[in-house]
N, C-alpha and C. Protein backbone atom coordinates (compact mmCIF):
# COMPACT_ATOMS: atom_id res chain seq x y z
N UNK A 1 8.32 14.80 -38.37
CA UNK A 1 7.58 13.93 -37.48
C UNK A 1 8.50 13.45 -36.35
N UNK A 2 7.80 12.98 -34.82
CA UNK A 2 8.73 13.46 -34.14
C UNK A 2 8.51 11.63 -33.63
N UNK A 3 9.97 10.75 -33.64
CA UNK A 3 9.36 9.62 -33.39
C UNK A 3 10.16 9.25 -31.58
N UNK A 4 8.99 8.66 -31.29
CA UNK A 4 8.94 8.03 -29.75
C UNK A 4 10.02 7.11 -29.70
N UNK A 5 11.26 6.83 -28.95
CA UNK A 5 11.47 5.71 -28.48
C UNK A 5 10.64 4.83 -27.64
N UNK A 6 11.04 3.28 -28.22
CA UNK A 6 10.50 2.52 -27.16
C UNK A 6 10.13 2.45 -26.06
N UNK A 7 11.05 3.14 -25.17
CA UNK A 7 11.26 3.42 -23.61
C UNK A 7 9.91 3.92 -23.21
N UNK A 8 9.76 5.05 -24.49
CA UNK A 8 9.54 6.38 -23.79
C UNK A 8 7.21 5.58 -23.87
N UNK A 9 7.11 4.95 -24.96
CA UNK A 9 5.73 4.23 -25.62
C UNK A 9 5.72 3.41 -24.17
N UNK A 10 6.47 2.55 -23.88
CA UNK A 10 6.22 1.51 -22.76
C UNK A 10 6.25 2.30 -21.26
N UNK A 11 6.75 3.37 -21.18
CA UNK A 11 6.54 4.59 -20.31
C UNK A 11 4.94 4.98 -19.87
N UNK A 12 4.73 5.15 -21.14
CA UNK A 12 3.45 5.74 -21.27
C UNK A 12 2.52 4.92 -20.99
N UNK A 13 2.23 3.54 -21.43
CA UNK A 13 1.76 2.56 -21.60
C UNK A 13 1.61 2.35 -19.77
N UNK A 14 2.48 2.09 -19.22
CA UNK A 14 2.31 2.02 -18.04
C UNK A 14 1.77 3.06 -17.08
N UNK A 15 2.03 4.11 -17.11
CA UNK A 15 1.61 5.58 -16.60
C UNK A 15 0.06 5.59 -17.03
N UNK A 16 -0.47 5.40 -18.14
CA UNK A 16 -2.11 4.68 -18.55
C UNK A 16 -2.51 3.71 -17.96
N UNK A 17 -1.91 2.58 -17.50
CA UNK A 17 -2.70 1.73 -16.96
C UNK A 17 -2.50 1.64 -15.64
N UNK A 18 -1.62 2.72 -15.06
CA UNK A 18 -1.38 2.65 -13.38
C UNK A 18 -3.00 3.70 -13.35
N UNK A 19 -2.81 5.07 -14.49
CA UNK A 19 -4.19 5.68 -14.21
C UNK A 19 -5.38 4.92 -14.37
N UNK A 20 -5.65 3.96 -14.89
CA UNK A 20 -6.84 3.26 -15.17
C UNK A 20 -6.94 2.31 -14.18
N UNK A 21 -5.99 1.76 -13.43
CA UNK A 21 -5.93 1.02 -12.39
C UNK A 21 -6.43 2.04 -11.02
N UNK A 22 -6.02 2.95 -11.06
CA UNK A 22 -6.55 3.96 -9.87
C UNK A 22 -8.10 4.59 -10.23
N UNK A 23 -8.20 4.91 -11.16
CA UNK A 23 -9.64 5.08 -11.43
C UNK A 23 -10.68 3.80 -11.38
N UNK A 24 -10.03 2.44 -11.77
CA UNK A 24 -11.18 1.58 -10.94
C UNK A 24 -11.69 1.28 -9.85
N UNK A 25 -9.97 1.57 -8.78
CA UNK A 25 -9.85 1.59 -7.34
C UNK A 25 -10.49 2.62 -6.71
N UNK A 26 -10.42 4.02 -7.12
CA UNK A 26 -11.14 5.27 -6.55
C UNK A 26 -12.99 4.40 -7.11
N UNK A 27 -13.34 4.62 -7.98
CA UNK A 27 -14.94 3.89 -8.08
C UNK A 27 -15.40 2.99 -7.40
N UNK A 28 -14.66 2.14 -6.76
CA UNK A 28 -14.87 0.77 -6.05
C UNK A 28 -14.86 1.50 -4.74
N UNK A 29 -13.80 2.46 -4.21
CA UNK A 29 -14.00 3.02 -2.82
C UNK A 29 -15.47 3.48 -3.00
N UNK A 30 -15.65 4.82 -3.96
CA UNK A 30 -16.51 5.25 -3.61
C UNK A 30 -17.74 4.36 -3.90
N UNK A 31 -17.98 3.41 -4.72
CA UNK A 31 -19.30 2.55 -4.09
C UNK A 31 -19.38 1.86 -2.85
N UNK A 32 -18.34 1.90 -2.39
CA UNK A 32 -18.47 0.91 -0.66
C UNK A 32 -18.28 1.56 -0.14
N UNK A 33 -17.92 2.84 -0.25
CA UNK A 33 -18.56 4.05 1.17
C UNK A 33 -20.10 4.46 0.97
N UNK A 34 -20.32 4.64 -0.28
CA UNK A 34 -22.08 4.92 -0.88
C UNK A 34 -23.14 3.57 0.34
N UNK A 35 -22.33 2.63 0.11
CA UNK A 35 -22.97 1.61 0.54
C UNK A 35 -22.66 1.25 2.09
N UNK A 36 -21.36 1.57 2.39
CA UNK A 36 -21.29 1.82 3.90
C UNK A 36 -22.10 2.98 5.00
N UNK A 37 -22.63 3.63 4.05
CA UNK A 37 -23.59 5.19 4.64
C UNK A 37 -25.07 4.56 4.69
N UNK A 38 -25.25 3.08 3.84
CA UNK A 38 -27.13 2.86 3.90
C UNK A 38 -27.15 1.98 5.26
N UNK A 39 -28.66 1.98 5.75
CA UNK A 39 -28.93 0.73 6.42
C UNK A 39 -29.12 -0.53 5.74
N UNK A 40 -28.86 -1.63 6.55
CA UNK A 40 -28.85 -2.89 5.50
C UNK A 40 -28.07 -3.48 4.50
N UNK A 41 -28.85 -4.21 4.46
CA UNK A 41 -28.05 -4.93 2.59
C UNK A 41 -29.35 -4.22 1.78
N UNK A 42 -28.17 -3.31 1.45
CA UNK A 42 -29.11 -2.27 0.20
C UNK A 42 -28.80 -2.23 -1.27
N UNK A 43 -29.10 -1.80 -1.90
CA UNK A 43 -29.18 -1.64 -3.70
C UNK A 43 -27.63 -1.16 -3.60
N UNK A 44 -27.50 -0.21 -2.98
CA UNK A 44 -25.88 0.36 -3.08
C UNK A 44 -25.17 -0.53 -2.35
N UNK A 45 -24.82 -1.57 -1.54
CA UNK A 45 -24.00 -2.90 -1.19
C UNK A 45 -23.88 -4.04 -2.36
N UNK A 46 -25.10 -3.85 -2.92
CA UNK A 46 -25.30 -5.44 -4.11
C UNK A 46 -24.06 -4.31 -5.22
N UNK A 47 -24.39 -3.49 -5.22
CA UNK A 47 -23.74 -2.59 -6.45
C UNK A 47 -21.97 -2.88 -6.34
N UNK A 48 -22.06 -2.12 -4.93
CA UNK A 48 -20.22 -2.13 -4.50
C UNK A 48 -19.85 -3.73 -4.61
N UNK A 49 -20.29 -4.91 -3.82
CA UNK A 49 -19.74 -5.69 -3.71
C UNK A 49 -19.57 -6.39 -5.35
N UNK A 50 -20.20 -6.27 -6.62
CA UNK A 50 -20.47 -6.77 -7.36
C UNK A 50 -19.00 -5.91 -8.59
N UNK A 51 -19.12 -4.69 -8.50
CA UNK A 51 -18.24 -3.88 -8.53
C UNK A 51 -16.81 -4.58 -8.21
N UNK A 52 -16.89 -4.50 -6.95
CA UNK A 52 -15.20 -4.53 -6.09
C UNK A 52 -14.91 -6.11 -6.33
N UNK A 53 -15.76 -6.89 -6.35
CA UNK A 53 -15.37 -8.85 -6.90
C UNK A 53 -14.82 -8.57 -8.37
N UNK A 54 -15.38 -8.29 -9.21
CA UNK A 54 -14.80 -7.99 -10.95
C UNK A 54 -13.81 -7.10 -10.87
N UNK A 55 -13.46 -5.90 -10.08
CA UNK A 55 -12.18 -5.17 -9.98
C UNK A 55 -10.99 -6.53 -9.68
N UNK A 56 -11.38 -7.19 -8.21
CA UNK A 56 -10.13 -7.95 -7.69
C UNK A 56 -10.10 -9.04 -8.39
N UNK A 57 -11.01 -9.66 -8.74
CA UNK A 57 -10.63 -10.59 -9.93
C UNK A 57 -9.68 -10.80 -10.72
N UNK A 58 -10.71 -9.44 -11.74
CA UNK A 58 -9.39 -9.07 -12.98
C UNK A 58 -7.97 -8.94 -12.31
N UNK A 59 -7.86 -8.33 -11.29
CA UNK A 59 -6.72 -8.09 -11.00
C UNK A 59 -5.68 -9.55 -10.97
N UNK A 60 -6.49 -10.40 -9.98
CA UNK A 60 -5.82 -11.22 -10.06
C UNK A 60 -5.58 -12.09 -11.34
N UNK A 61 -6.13 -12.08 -11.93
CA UNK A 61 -6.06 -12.51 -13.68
C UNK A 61 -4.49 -12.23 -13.66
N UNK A 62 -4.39 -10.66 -13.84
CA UNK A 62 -3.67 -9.82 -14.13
C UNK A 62 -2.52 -10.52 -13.79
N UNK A 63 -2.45 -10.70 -12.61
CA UNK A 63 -1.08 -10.70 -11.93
C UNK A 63 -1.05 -12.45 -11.84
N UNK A 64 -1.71 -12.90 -12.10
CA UNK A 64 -1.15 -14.97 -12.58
C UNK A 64 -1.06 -14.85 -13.65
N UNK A 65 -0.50 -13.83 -14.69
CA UNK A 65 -0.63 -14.02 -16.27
C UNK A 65 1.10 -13.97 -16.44
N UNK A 66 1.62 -15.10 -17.35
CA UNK A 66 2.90 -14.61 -17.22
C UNK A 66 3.84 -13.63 -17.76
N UNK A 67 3.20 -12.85 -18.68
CA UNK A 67 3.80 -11.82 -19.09
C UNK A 67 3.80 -10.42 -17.86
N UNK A 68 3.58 -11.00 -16.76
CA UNK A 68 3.09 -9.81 -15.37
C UNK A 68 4.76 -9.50 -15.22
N UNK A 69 5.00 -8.22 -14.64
CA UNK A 69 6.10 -7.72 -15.33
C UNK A 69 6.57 -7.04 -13.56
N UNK A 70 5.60 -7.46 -12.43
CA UNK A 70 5.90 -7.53 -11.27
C UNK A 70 6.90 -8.38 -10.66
N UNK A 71 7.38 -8.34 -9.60
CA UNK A 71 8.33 -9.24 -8.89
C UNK A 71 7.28 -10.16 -8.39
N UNK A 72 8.13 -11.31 -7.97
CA UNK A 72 6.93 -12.79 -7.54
C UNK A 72 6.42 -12.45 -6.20
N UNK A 73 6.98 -12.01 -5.11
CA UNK A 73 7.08 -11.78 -4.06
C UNK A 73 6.03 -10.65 -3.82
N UNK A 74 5.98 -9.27 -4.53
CA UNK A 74 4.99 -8.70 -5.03
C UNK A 74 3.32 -8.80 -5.47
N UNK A 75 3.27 -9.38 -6.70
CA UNK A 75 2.51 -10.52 -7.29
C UNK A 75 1.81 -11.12 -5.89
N UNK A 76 2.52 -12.14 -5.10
CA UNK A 76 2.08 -12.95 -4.09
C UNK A 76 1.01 -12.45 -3.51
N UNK A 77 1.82 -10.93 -2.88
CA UNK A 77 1.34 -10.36 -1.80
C UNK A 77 0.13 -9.68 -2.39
N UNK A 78 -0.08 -9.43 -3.52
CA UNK A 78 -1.13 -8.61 -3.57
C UNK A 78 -2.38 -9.37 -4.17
N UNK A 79 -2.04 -10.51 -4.77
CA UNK A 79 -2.93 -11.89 -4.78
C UNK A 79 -3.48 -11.93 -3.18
N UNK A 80 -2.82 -12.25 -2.00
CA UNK A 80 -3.19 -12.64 -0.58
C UNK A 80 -4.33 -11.44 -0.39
N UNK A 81 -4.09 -10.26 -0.93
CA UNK A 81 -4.72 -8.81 -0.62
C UNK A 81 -6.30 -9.30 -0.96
N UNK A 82 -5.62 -9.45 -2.50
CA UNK A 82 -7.17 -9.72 -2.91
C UNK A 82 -8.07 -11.32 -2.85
N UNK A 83 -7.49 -12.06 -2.10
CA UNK A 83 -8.27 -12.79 -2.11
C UNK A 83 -8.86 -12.24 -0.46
N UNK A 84 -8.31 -12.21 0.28
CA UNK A 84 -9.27 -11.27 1.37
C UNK A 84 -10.35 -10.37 1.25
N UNK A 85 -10.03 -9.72 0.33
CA UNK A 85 -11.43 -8.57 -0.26
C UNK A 85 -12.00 -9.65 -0.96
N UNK A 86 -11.94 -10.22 -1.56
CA UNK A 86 -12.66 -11.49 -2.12
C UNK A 86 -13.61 -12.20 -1.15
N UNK A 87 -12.94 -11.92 0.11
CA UNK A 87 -13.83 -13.06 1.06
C UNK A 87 -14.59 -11.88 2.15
N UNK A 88 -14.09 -10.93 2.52
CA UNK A 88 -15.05 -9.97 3.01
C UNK A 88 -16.07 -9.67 1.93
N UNK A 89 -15.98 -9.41 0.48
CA UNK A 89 -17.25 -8.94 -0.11
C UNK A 89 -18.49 -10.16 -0.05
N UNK A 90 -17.35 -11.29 0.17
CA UNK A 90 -18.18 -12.67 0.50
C UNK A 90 -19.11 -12.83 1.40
N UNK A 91 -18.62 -12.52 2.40
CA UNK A 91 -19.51 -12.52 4.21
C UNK A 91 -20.60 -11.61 3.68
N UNK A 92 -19.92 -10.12 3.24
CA UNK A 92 -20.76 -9.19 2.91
C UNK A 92 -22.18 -9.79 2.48
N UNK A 93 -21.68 -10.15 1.51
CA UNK A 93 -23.26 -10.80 0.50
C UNK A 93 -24.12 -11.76 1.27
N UNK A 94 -23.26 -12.42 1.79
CA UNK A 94 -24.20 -13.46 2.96
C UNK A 94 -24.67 -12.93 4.28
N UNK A 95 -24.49 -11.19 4.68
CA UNK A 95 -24.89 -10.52 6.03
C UNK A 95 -24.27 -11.18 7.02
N UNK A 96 -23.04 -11.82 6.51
CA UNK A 96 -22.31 -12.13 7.79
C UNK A 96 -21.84 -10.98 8.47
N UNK A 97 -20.93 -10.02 7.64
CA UNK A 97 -20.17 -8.95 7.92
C UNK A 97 -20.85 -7.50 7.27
N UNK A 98 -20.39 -6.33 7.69
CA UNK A 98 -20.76 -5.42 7.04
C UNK A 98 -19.22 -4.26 7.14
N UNK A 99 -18.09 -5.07 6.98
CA UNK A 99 -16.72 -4.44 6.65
C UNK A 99 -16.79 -3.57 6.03
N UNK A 100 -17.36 -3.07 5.27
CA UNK A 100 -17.30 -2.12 4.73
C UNK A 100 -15.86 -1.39 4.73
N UNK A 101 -15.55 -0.57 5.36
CA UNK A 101 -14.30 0.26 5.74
C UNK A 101 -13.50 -0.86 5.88
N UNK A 102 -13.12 -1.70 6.13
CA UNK A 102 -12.00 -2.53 6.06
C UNK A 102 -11.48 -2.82 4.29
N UNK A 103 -12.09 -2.84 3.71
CA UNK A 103 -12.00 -2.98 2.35
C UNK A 103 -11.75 -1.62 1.86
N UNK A 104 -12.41 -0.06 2.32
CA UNK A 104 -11.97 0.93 1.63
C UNK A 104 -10.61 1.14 2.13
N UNK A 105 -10.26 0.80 3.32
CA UNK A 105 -9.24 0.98 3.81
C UNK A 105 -7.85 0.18 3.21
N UNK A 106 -8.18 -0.90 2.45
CA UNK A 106 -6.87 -1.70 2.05
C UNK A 106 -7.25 -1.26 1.15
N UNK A 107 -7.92 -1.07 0.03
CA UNK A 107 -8.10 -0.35 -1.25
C UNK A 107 -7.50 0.59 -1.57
N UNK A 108 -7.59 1.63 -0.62
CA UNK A 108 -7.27 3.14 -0.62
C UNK A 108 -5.88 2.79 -0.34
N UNK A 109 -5.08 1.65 0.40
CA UNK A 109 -4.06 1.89 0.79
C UNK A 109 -3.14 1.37 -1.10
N UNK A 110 -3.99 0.09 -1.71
CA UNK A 110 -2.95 -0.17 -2.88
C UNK A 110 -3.20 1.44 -3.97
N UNK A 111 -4.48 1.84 -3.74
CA UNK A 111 -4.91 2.53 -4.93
C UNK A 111 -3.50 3.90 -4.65
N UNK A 112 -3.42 4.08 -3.04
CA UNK A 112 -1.94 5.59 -3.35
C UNK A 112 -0.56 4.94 -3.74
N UNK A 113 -0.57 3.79 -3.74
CA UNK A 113 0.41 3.00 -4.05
C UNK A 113 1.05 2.50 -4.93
N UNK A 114 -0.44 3.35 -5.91
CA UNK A 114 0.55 3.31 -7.56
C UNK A 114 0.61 4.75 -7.85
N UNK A 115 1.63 4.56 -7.91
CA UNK A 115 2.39 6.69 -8.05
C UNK A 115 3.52 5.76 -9.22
């Protein structure tokens, strides 16, 4: 039997949740482009924005928890990220804004950003 070092388990562990972190980020793009292609505040906008608020959320959960294993400075910055998508999906819902692409666009930029 062939046993894992530690390293190699907490390796992995992370390499899983950078992929599960990019697969929520790729789903969240593609519902706010689905929803950037309709007219209106449509079934596919209520979807994305409802979507992309519980993605950045959690996230931020994530990253005020203190076992977060990020630098503070880090952490900060990507808290500031998401409370902005926080407040564009905001306008969104109220037909203030229809950003759309401004949000796939900072999305897409953290989602290549975990390699």
């Amino acid at each position: 039997m062939y046993q894992f070092s530690y390293a190699e388990i907490m390796e992995d562990g992370v390499a899983d949740s950078k992929d599960r972190e990019r697969q929520v980020l790729d789903r969240s793009i593609a519902l706010l482009a689905s929803a950037k292609r309709q007219q209106g505040y449509s079934r596919e906008a209520i979807e994305a924005i409802y979507y992309t608020r519980r993605v950045w959320i959690r996230f931020i959960e994530d990253l005020r928890a203190s076992d977060n294993q990020l630098n503070d400075e880090l952490r900060a910055n990507l808290i500031s990220i998401a409370i902005w998508i926080l407040g564009e999906t905001e306008k969104i819902r109220k037909r203030e804004s229809s950003n759309f692409q401004g949000i796939i666009d900072i999305t897409t930029i953290i989602r290549d950003g975990l390699k």
